[in-house]
Protein backbone atom coordinates (compact mmCIF):
# COMPACT_ATOMS: atom_id res chain seq x y z
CA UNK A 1 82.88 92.26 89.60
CA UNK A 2 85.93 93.42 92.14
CA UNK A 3 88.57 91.30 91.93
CA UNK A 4 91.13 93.00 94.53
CA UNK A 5 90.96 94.05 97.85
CA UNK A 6 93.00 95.00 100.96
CA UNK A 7 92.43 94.28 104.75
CA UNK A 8 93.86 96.47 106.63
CA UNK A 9 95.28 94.58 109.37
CA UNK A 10 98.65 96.72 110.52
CA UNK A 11 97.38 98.37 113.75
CA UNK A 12 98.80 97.73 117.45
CA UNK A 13 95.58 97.28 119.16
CA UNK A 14 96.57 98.92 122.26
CA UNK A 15 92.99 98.40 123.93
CA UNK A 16 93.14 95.09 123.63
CA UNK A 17 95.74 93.96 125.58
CA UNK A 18 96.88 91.72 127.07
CA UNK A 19 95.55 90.05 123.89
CA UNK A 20 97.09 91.97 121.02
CA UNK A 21 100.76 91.48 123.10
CA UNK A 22 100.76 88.25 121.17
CA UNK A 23 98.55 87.97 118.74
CA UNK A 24 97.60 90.82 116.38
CA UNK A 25 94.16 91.34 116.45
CA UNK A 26 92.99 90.10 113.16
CA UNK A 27 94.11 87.43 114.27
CA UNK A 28 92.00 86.83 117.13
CA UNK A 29 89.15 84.55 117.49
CA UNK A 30 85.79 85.01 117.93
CA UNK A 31 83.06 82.31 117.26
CA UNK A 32 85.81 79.77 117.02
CA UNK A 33 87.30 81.32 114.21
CA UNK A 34 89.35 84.41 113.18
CA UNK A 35 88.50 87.82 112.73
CA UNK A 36 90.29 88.22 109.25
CA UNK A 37 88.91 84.57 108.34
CA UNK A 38 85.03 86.10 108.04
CA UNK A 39 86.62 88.95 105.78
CA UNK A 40 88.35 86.39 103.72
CA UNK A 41 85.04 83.83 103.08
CA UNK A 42 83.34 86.94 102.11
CA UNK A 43 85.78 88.32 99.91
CA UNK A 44 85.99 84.78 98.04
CA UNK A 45 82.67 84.74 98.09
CA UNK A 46 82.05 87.86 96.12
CA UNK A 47 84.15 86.82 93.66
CA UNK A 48 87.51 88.80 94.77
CA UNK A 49 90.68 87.07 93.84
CA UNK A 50 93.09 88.60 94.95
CA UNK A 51 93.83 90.52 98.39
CA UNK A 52 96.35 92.44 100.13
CA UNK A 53 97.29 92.07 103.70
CA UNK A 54 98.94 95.08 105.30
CA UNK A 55 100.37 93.69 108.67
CA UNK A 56 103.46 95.50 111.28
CA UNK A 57 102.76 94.37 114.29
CA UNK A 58 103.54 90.52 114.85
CA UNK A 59 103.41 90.55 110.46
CA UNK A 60 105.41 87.39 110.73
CA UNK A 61 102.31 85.86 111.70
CA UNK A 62 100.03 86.62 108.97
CA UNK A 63 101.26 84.22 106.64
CA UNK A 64 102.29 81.73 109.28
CA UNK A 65 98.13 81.75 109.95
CA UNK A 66 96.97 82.09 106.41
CA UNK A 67 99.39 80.62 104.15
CA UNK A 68 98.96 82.24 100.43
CA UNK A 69 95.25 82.43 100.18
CA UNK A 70 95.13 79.18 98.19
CA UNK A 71 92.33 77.54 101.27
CA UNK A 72 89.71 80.13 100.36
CA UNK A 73 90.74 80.06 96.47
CA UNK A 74 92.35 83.41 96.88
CA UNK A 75 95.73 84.46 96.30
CA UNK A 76 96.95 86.63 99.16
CA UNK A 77 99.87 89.51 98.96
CA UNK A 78 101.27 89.99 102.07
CA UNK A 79 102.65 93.24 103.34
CA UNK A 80 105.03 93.80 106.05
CA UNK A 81 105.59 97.43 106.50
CA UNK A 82 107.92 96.97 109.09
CA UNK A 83 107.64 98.05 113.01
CA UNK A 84 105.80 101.43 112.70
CA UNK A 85 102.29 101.04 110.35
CA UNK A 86 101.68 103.10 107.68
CA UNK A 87 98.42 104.03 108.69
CA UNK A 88 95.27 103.54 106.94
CA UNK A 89 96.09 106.37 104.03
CA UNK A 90 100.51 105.13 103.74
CA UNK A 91 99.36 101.58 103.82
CA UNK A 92 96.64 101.89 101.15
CA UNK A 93 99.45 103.86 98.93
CA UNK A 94 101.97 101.48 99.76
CA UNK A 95 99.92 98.54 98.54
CA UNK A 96 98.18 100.23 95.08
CA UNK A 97 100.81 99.01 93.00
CA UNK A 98 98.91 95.19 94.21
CA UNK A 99 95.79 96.51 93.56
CA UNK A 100 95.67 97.71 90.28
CA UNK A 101 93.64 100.53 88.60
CA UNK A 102 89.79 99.35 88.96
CA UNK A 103 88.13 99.52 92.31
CA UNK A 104 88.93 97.30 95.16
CA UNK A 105 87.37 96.50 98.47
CA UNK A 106 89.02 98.23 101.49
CA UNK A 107 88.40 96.57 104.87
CA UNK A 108 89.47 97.02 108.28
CA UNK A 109 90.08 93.11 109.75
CA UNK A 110 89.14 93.78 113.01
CA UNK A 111 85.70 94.70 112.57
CA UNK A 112 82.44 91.91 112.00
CA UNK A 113 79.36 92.29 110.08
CA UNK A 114 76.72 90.38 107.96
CA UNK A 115 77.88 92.74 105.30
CA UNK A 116 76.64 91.46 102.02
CA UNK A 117 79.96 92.54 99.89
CA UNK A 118 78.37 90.85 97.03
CA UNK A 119 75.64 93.68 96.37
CA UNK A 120 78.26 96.80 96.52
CA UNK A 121 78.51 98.37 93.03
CA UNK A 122 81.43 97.83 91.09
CA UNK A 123 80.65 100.97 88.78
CA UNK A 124 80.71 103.39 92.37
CA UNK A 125 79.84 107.06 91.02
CA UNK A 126 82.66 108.41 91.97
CA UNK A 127 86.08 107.82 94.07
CA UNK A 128 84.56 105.87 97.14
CA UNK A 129 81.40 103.69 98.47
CA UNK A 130 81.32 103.61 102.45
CA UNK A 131 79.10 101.25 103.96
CA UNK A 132 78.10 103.59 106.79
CA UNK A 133 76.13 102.30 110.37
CA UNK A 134 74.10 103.28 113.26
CA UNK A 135 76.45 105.36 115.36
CA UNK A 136 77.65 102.44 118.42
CA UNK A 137 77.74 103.64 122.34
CA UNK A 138 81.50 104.34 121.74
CA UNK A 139 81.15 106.63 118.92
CA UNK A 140 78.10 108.98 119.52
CA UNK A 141 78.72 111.65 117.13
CA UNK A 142 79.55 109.33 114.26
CA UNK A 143 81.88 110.36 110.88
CA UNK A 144 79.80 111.13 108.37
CA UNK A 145 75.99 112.31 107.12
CA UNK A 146 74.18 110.87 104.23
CA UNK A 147 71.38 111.97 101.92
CA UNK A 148 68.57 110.71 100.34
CA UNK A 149 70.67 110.64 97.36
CA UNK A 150 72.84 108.25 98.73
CA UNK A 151 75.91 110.96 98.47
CA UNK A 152 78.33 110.92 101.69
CA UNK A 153 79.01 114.40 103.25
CA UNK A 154 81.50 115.44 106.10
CA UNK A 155 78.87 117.83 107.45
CA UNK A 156 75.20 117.67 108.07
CA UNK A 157 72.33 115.35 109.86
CA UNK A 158 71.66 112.62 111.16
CA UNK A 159 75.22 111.52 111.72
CA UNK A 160 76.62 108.03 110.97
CA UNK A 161 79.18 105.96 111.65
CA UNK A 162 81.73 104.54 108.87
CA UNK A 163 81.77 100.78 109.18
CA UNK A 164 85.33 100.07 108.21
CA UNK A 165 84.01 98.85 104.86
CA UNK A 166 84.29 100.54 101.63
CA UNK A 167 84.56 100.07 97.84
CA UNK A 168 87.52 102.95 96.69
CA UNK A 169 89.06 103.93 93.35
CA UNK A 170 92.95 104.46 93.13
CA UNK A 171 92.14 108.09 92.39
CA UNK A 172 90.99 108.62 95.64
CA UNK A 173 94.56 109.05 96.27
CA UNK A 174 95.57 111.34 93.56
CA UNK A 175 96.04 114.52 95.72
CA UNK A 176 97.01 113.11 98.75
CA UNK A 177 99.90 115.40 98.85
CA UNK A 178 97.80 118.37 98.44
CA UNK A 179 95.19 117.07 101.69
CA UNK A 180 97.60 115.76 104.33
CA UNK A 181 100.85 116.96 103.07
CA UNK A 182 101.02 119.05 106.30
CA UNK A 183 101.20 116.15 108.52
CA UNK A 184 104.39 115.14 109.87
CA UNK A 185 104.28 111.20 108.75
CA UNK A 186 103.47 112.50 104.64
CA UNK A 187 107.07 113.47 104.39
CA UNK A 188 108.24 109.77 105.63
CA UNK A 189 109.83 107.56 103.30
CA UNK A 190 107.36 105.34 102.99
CA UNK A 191 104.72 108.29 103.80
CA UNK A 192 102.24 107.45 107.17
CA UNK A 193 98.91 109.60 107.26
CA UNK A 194 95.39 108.29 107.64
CA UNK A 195 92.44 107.87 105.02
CA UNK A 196 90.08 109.48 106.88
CA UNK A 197 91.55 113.26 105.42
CA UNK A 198 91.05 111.54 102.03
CA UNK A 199 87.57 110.52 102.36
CA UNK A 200 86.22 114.27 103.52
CA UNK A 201 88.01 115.69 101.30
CA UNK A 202 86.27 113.88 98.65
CA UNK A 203 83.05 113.56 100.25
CA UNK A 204 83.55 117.77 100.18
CA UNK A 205 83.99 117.53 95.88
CA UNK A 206 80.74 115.21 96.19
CA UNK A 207 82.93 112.39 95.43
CA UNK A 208 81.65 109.47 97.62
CA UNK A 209 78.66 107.65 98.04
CA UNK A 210 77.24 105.67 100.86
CA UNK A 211 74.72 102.84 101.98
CA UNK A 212 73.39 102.47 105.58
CA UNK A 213 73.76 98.97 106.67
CA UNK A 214 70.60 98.09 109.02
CA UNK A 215 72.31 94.79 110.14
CA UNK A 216 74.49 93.23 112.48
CA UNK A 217 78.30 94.91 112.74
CA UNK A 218 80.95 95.04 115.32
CA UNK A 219 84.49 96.90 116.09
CA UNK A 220 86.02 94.58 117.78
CA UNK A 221 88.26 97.30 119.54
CA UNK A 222 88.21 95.92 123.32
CA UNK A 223 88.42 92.78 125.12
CA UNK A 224 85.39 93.36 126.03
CA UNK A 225 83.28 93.48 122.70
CA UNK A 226 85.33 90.34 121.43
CA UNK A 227 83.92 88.37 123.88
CA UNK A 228 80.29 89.47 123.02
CA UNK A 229 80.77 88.51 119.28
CA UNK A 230 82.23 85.45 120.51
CA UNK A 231 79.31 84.69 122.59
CA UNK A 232 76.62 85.59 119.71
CA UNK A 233 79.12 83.62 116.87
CA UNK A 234 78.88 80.75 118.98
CA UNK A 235 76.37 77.73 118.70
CA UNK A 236 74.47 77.89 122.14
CA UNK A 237 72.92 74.30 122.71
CA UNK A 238 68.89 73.78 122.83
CA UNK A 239 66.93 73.36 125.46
């Protein structure tokens, strides 16, 4: 069973403003409730106990919203990593020391899905599980391919889209020098540089496996889309 996880909730969601201008976007509602909320029933759910919040913009807010975790029987770490975000890679290395050395969920909080977190392996052969989708209208060309093997490659057909959702292993970081020391934020202090780098690089050593989730999922990146998962979150009346 996974007992840690992070949510990556630190980004300035430029395209959704006005909305992000005062709320972050995890922190935004859709079905009457929050976007980080449906992460954090799940989570419980699947037996995690603790999880990290990484949070810059408006971090203040994070705990003022969600207290220490205690509502959903979870004890929550959260992370302020100040006015400019780590990024998805500098956050993730900021926060391993809270997430110990098995594997841990990693979740972006601003996406929705009927994810069943429950069913991802544990045991993941390798350094990463993505939970990979249909590619959406606003990403035709998708991220990533995957085999009948269930083995994740940064090349190859039919493409598909990564869902935000992942199972990783601490090593997956191991040579992040070595991959993205060439970018300009890896030589910060804290570093900033994306996962993405990470993840082909190890999908290229055969590294990371995958599963194509058929069912519902959303990135809530515009106004737009949060207003159509609020409309299919919320009860419509009979008749």
């Amino acid at each position: 069973m996974i007992e840690r996880a992070i949510l990556f909730a630190a980004g300035r969601g430029l395209r959704m403003r006005p909305l992000t201008d005062a709320t972050p976007k995890p922190l935004l509602e859709a079905g009457g409730r929050r976007l980080i909320e449906y992460h954090l029933d799940k989570l419980a759910a699947a037996g995690v106990r603790e999880v990290v919040v990484n949070a810059s913009h408006l971090a203040p807010l994070f705990p003022a919203a969600l207290g220490d975790g205690s509502r959903w029987k979870l004890a929550i770490h959260h992370v302020d990593e100040g006015p400019e975000p780590l990024e998805t890679g500098g956050g993730l290395l900021n926060a391993l020391p809270l997430l110990g050395q098995e594997p841990f969920f990693a979740i972006s909080a601003d996406v929705w899905s009927d994810v069943d977190l429950a069913r991802l392996s544990r045991d993941i052969d390798g350094d990463a599980h993505l939970v990979l989708v249909d590619n959406p209208p606003h990403h035709p060309r998708g991220d990533f391919a995957l085999d009948a093997r269930a083995r994740v490659h940064a090349q190859g057909e039919p493409r598909l889209t990564y869902a935000g959702i992942a199972v990783l292993r601490p090593a997956l970081l191991d040579d992040w020098r070595e991959v993205v020391g060439g970018e300009p934020g890896a030589g910060m202090n804290p570093p900033r540089f994306a996962l993405a780098p990470l993840l082909y690089a190890a999908a290229d050593r055969g590294r990371v496996g995958g599963t194509h989730h058929r069912g519902a999922w959303t990135d809530v990146g515009t106004p737009a889309r949060l207003a159509d998962l609020d409309s299919r979150l919320r009860p419509h009346p009979s008749g």
